[in-house]
C-alpha atoms as a PDB file:
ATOM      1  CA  UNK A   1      -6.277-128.173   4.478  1.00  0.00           C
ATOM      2  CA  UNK A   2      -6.764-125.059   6.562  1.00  0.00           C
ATOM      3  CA  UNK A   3      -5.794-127.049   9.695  1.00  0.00           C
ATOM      4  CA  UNK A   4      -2.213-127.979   8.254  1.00  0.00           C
ATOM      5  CA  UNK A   5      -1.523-124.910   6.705  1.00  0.00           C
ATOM      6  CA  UNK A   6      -1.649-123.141   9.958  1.00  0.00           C
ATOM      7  CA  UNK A   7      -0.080-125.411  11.595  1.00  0.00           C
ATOM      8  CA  UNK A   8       3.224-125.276   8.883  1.00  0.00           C
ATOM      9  CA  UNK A   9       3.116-121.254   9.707  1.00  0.00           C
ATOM     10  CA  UNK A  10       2.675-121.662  13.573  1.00  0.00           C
ATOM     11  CA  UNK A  11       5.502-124.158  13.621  1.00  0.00           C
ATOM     12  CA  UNK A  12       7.970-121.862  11.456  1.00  0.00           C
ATOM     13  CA  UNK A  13       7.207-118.943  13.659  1.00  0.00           C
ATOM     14  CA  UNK A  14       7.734-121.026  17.190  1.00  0.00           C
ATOM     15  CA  UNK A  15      10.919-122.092  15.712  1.00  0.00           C
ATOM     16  CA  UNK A  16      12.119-118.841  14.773  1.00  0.00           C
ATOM     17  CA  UNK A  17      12.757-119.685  10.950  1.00  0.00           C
ATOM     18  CA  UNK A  18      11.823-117.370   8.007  1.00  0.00           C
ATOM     19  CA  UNK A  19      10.127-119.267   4.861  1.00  0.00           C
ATOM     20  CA  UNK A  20      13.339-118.395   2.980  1.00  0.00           C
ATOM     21  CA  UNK A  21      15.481-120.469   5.437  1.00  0.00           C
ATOM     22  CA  UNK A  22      12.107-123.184   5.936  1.00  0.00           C
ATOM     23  CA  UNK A  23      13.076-123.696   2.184  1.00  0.00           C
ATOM     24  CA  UNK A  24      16.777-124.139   2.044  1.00  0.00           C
ATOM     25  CA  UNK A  25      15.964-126.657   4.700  1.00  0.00           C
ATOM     26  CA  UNK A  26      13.833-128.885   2.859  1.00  0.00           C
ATOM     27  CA  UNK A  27      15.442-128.110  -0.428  1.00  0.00           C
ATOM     28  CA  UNK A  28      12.911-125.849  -2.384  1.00  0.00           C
ATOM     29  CA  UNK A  29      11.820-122.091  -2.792  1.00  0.00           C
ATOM     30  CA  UNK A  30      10.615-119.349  -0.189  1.00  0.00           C
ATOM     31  CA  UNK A  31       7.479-119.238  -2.912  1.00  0.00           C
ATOM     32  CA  UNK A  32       6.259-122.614  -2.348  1.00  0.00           C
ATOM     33  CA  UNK A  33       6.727-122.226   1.726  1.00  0.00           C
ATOM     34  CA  UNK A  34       4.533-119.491   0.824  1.00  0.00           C
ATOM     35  CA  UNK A  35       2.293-121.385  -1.088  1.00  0.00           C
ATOM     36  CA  UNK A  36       1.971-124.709   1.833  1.00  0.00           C
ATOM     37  CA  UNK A  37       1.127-121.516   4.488  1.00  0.00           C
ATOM     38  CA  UNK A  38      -1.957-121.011   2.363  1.00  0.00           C
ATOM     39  CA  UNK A  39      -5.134-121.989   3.040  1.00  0.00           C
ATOM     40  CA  UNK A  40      -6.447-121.172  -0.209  1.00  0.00           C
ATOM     41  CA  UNK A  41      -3.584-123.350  -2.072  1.00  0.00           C
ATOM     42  CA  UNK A  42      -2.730-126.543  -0.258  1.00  0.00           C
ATOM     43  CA  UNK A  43      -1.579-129.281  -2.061  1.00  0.00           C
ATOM     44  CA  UNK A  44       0.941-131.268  -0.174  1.00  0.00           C
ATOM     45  CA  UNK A  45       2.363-134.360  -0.343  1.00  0.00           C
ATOM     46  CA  UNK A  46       3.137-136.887   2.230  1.00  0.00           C
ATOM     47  CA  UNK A  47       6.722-136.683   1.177  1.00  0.00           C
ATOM     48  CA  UNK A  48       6.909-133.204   1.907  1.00  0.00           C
ATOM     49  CA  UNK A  49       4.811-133.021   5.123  1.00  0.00           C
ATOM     50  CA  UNK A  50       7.783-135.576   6.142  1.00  0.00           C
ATOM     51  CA  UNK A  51      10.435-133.086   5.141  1.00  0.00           C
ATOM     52  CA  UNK A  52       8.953-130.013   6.961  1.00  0.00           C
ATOM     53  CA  UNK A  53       8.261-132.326  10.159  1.00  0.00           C
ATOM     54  CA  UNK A  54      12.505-132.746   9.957  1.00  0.00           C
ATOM     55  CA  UNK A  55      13.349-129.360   9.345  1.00  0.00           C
ATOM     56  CA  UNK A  56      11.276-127.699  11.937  1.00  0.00           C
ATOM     57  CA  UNK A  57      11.716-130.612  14.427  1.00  0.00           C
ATOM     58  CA  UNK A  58       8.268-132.347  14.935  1.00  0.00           C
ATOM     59  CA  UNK A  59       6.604-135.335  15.130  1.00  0.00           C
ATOM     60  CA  UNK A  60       4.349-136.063  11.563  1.00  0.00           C
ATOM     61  CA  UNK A  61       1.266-137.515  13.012  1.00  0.00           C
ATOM     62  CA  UNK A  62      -1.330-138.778  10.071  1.00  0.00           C
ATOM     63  CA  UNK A  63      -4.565-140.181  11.474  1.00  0.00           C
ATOM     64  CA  UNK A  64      -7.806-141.799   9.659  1.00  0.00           C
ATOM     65  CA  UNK A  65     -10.867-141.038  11.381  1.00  0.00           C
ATOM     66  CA  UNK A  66     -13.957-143.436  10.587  1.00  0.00           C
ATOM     67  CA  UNK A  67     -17.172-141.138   9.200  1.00  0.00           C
ATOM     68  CA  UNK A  68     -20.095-141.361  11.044  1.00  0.00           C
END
């Protein structure tokens, strides 16, 4: 989940949004913006990835890749 993580922080920063307002955005708290920006703590939800991909205006892109 390191990949996704970053890519939440990178996003927020591009876009010129603090976690705080990240948060008002998608209707939660600055703490759990927080907590989706670490690596260490991911657990997201589809739901939510959806919700972040509005508020910071991107595409949500979700891909299976076969193992080899």
């Amino acid at each position: 989940m390191l990949k996704i993580a970053y890519k939440i922080a990178q996003l927020r920063k591009q876009r010129h949004v603090t976690q705080g307002e990240l948060a008002k955005k998608i209707g939660t708290t600055q703490q759990t913006i927080s907590r989706l920006e670490d690596s260490e703590n991911v657990k997201i939800t589809v739901h939510t990835l959806a919700r972040l991909a509005m508020a910071l205006k991107a595409k949500l892109s979700i891909d299976l890749v076969p193992q080899e």
